[in-house]
C-alpha atoms as a PDB file:
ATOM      1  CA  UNK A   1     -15.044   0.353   2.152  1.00  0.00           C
ATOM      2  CA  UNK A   2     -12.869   3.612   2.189  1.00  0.00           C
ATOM      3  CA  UNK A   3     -14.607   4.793   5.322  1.00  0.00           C
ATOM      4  CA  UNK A   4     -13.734   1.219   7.054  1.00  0.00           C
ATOM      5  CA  UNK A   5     -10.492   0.697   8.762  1.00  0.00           C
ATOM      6  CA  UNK A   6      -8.172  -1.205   6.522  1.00  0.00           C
ATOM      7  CA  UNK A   7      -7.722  -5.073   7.463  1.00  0.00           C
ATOM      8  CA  UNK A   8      -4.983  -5.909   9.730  1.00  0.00           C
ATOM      9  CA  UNK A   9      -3.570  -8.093   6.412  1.00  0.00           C
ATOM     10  CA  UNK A  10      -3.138  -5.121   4.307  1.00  0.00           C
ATOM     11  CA  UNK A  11      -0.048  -5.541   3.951  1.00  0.00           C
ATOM     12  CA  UNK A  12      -0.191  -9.165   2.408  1.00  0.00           C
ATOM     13  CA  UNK A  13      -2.534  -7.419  -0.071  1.00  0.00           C
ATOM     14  CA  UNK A  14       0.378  -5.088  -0.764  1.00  0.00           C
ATOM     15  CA  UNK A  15       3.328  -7.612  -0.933  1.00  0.00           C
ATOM     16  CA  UNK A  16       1.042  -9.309  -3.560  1.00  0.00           C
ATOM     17  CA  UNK A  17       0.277  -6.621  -5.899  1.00  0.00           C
ATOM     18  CA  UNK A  18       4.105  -5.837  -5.680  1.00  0.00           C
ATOM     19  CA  UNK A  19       4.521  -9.441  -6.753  1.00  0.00           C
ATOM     20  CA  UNK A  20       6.095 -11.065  -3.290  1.00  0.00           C
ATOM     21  CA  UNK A  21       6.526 -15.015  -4.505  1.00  0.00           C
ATOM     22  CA  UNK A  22       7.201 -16.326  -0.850  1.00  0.00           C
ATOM     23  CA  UNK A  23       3.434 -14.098  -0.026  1.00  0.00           C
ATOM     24  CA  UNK A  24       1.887 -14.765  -3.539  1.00  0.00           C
ATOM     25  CA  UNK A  25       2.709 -19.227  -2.914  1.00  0.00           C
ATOM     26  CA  UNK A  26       1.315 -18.736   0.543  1.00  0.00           C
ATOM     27  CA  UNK A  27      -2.132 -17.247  -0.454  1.00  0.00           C
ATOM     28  CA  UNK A  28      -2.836 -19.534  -3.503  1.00  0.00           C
ATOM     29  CA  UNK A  29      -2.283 -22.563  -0.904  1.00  0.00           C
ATOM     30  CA  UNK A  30      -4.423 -20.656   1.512  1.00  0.00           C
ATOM     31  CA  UNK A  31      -7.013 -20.271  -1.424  1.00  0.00           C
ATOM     32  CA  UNK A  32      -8.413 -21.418  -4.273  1.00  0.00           C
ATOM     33  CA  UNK A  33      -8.103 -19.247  -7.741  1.00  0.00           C
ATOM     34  CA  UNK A  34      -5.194 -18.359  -9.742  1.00  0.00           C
ATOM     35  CA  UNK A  35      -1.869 -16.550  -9.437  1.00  0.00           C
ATOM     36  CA  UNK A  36      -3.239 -13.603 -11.829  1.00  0.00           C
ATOM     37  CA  UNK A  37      -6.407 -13.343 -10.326  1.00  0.00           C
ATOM     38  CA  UNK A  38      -5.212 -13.181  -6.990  1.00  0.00           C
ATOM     39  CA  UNK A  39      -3.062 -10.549  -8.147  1.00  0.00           C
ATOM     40  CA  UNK A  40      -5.812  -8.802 -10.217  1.00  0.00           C
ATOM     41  CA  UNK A  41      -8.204  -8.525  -7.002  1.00  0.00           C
ATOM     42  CA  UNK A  42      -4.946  -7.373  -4.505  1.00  0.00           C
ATOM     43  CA  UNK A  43      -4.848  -4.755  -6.908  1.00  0.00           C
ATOM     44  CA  UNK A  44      -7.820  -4.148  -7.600  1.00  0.00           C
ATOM     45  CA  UNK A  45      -8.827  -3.703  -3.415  1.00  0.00           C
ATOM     46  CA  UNK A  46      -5.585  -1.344  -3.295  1.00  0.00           C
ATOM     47  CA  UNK A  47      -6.912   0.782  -6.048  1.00  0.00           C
ATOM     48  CA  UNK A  48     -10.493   1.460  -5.072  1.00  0.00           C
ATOM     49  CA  UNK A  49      -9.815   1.762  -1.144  1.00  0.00           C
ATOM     50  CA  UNK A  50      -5.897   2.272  -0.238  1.00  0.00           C
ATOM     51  CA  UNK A  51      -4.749   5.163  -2.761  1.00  0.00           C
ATOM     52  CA  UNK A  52      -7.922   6.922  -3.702  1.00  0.00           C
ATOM     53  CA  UNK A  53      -7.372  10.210  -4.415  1.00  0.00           C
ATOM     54  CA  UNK A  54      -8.943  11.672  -1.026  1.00  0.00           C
ATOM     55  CA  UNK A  55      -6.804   9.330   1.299  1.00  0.00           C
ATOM     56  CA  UNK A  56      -4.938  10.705   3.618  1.00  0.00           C
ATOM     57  CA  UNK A  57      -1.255   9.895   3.844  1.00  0.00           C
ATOM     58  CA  UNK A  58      -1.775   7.147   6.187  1.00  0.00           C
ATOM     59  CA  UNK A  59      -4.132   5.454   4.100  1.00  0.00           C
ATOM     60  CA  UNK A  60      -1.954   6.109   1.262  1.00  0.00           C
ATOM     61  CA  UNK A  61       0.972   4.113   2.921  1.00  0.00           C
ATOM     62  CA  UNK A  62      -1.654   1.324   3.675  1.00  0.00           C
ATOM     63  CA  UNK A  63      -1.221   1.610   7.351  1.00  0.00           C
ATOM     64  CA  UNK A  64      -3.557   2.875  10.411  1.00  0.00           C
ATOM     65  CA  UNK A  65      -2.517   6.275  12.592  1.00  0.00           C
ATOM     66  CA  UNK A  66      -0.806   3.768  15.151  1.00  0.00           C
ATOM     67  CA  UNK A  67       1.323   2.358  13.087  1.00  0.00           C
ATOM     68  CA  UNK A  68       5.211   2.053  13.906  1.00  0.00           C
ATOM     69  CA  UNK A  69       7.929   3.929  11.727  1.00  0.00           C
ATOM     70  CA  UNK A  70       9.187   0.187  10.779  1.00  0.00           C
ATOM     71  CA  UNK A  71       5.779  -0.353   9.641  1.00  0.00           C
ATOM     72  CA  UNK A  72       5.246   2.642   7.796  1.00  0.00           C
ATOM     73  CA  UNK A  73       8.769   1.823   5.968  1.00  0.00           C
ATOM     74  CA  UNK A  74       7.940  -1.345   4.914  1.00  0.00           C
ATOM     75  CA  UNK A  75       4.436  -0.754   3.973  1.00  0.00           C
ATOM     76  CA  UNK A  76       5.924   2.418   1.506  1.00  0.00           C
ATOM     77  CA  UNK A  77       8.698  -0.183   0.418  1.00  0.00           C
ATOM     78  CA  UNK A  78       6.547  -2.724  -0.779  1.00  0.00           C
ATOM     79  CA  UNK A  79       4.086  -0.281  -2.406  1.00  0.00           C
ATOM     80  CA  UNK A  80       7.288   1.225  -4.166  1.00  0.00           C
ATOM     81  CA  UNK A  81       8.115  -2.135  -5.715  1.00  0.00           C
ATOM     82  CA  UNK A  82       4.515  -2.528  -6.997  1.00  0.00           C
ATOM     83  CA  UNK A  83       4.023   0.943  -8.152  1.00  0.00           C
ATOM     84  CA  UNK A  84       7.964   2.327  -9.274  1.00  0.00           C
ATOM     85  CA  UNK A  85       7.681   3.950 -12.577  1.00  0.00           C
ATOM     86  CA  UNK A  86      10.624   1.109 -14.031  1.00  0.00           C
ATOM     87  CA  UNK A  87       8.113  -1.631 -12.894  1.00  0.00           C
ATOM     88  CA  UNK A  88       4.738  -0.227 -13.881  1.00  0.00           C
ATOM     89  CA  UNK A  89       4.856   2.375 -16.569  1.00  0.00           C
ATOM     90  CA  UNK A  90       1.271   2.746 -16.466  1.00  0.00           C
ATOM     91  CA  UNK A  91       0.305   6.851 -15.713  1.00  0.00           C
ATOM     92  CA  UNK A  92      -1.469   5.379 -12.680  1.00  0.00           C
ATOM     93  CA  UNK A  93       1.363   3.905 -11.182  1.00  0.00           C
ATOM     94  CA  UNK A  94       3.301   6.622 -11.216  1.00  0.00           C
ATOM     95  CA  UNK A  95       1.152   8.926 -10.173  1.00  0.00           C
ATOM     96  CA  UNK A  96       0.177   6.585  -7.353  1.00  0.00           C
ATOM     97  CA  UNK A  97       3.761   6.512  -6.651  1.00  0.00           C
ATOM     98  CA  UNK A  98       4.542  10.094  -6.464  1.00  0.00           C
ATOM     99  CA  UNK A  99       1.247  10.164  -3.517  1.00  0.00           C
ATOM    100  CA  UNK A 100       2.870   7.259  -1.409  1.00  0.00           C
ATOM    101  CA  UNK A 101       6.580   9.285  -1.503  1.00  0.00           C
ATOM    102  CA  UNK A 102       5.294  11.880  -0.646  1.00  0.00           C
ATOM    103  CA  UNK A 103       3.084  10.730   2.193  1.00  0.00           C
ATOM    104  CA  UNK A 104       6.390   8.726   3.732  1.00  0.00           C
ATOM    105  CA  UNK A 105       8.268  11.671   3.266  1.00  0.00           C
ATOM    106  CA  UNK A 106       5.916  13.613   5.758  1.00  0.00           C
ATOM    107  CA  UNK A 107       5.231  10.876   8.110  1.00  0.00           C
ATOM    108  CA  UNK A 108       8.946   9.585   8.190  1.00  0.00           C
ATOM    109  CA  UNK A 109      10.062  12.384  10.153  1.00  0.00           C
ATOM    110  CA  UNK A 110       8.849  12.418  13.554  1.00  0.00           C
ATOM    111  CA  UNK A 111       8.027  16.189  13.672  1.00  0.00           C
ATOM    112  CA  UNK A 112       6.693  16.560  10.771  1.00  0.00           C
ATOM    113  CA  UNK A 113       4.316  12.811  11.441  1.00  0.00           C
ATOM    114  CA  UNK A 114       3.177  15.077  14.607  1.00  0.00           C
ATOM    115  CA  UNK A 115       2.184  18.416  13.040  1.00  0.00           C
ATOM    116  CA  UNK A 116       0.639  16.148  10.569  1.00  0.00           C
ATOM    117  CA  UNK A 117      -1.490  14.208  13.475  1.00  0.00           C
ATOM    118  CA  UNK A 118      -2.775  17.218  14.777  1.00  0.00           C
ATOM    119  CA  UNK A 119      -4.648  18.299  11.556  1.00  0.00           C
END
Protein backbone atom coordinates (compact mmCIF):
# COMPACT_ATOMS: atom_id res chain seq x y z
CA UNK A 1 0.00 0.00 0.00
CA UNK A 2 2.93 2.55 0.55
CA UNK A 3 4.06 2.09 -3.01
CA UNK A 4 0.27 2.91 -4.24
CA UNK A 5 -0.82 6.41 -4.78
CA UNK A 6 -2.82 7.58 -1.84
CA UNK A 7 -6.78 7.70 -2.44
CA UNK A 8 -8.16 10.86 -3.66
CA UNK A 9 -10.23 10.80 0.01
CA UNK A 10 -7.17 10.99 2.03
CA UNK A 11 -7.97 13.70 3.39
CA UNK A 12 -11.40 12.53 4.93
CA UNK A 13 -9.16 9.82 6.45
CA UNK A 14 -7.19 12.68 7.97
CA UNK A 15 -10.06 15.00 9.18
CA UNK A 16 -11.21 11.77 10.98
CA UNK A 17 -8.26 10.73 12.84
CA UNK A 18 -8.01 14.50 13.85
CA UNK A 19 -11.54 14.00 15.13
CA UNK A 20 -13.64 16.32 12.43
CA UNK A 21 -17.50 15.73 13.86
CA UNK A 22 -19.19 17.32 10.67
CA UNK A 23 -16.55 14.40 8.59
CA UNK A 24 -16.71 11.73 11.43
CA UNK A 25 -21.28 12.02 11.27
CA UNK A 26 -20.90 11.88 7.53
CA UNK A 27 -18.88 8.57 7.30
CA UNK A 28 -20.79 6.59 10.03
CA UNK A 29 -24.08 7.47 7.87
CA UNK A 30 -22.11 6.52 4.82
CA UNK A 31 -21.14 3.23 6.74
CA UNK A 32 -21.85 0.84 9.01
CA UNK A 33 -19.45 0.37 12.31
CA UNK A 34 -18.80 2.59 15.12
CA UNK A 35 -17.48 6.08 15.85
CA UNK A 36 -14.19 4.49 17.55
CA UNK A 37 -13.63 2.04 15.09
CA UNK A 38 -13.91 4.24 12.32
CA UNK A 39 -11.50 6.29 14.02
CA UNK A 40 -9.24 3.33 15.02
CA UNK A 41 -8.91 2.15 11.19
CA UNK A 42 -8.42 6.16 9.85
CA UNK A 43 -5.65 5.90 12.06
CA UNK A 44 -4.59 2.99 11.73
CA UNK A 45 -4.37 3.44 7.43
CA UNK A 46 -2.48 6.87 8.28
CA UNK A 47 0.03 5.08 10.38
CA UNK A 48 1.09 2.14 8.27
CA UNK A 49 0.97 4.07 4.76
CA UNK A 50 0.88 8.10 5.16
CA UNK A 51 3.79 8.82 7.82
CA UNK A 52 6.03 5.82 7.61
CA UNK A 53 9.26 6.61 8.34
CA UNK A 54 10.63 6.44 4.58
CA UNK A 55 7.84 8.82 3.16
CA UNK A 56 8.75 11.51 1.53
CA UNK A 57 7.44 14.91 2.54
CA UNK A 58 4.60 14.74 0.26
CA UNK A 59 3.42 11.61 1.52
CA UNK A 60 4.01 12.86 4.89
CA UNK A 61 1.51 15.81 4.35
CA UNK A 62 -0.95 13.17 2.88
CA UNK A 63 -1.04 14.78 -0.46
CA UNK A 64 0.27 13.75 -4.16
CA UNK A 65 3.30 15.94 -6.01
CA UNK A 66 0.39 17.96 -7.78
CA UNK A 67 -1.12 19.09 -5.08
CA UNK A 68 -2.01 22.94 -4.58
CA UNK A 69 -0.33 25.08 -1.71
CA UNK A 70 -4.12 25.39 -0.27
CA UNK A 71 -4.10 21.75 -0.28
CA UNK A 72 -0.92 21.13 1.18
CA UNK A 73 -2.04 23.73 4.08
CA UNK A 74 -4.97 22.13 4.93
CA UNK A 75 -3.84 18.64 4.65
CA UNK A 76 -0.70 19.74 7.35
CA UNK A 77 -3.55 21.60 9.38
CA UNK A 78 -5.67 18.81 9.90
CA UNK A 79 -2.80 16.37 10.55
CA UNK A 80 -1.59 19.04 13.20
CA UNK A 81 -4.89 18.81 15.06
CA UNK A 82 -4.69 14.97 15.11
CA UNK A 83 -1.10 14.68 15.92
CA UNK A 84 -0.16 18.23 18.21
CA UNK A 85 1.75 17.17 21.18
CA UNK A 86 -1.32 19.03 23.61
CA UNK A 87 -3.79 16.62 21.82
CA UNK A 88 -1.87 13.36 21.60
CA UNK A 89 0.91 13.02 24.09
CA UNK A 90 1.75 9.75 22.81
CA UNK A 91 5.86 9.71 21.64
CA UNK A 92 4.39 8.79 18.25
CA UNK A 93 2.44 11.69 17.81
CA UNK A 94 4.86 13.91 18.37
CA UNK A 95 7.34 12.58 16.60
CA UNK A 96 4.92 12.20 13.71
CA UNK A 97 4.31 15.76 14.21
CA UNK A 98 7.73 17.10 14.16
CA UNK A 99 7.99 14.96 10.30
CA UNK A 100 4.73 16.70 8.94
CA UNK A 101 6.24 20.46 10.16
CA UNK A 102 8.90 19.92 8.84
CA UNK A 103 7.83 18.57 5.48
CA UNK A 104 5.28 21.85 5.17
CA UNK A 105 7.97 23.91 6.12
CA UNK A 106 10.00 22.79 2.93
CA UNK A 107 7.19 22.48 0.58
CA UNK A 108 5.41 25.78 1.76
CA UNK A 109 7.86 27.88 0.17
CA UNK A 110 7.77 27.82 -3.44
CA UNK A 111 11.60 27.67 -3.96
CA UNK A 112 12.39 25.56 -1.66
CA UNK A 113 8.94 22.97 -2.93
CA UNK A 114 11.07 23.25 -6.38
CA UNK A 115 14.63 22.34 -5.34
CA UNK A 116 12.80 19.76 -3.42
CA UNK A 117 10.93 18.39 -6.79
CA UNK A 118 13.96 18.06 -8.55
CA UNK A 119 15.55 15.46 -6.15
Amino acid sequence: MRRQPLPPDVLTIIRIAAGSGETIEQALRDRWVDQRALRDAAILYLQSVVLYPEADHYRMLGAPRSASQEQLREHMQWLMKWLHPDRAPDEWEAVSAQRVLAAWQELKVPERRARYDRI
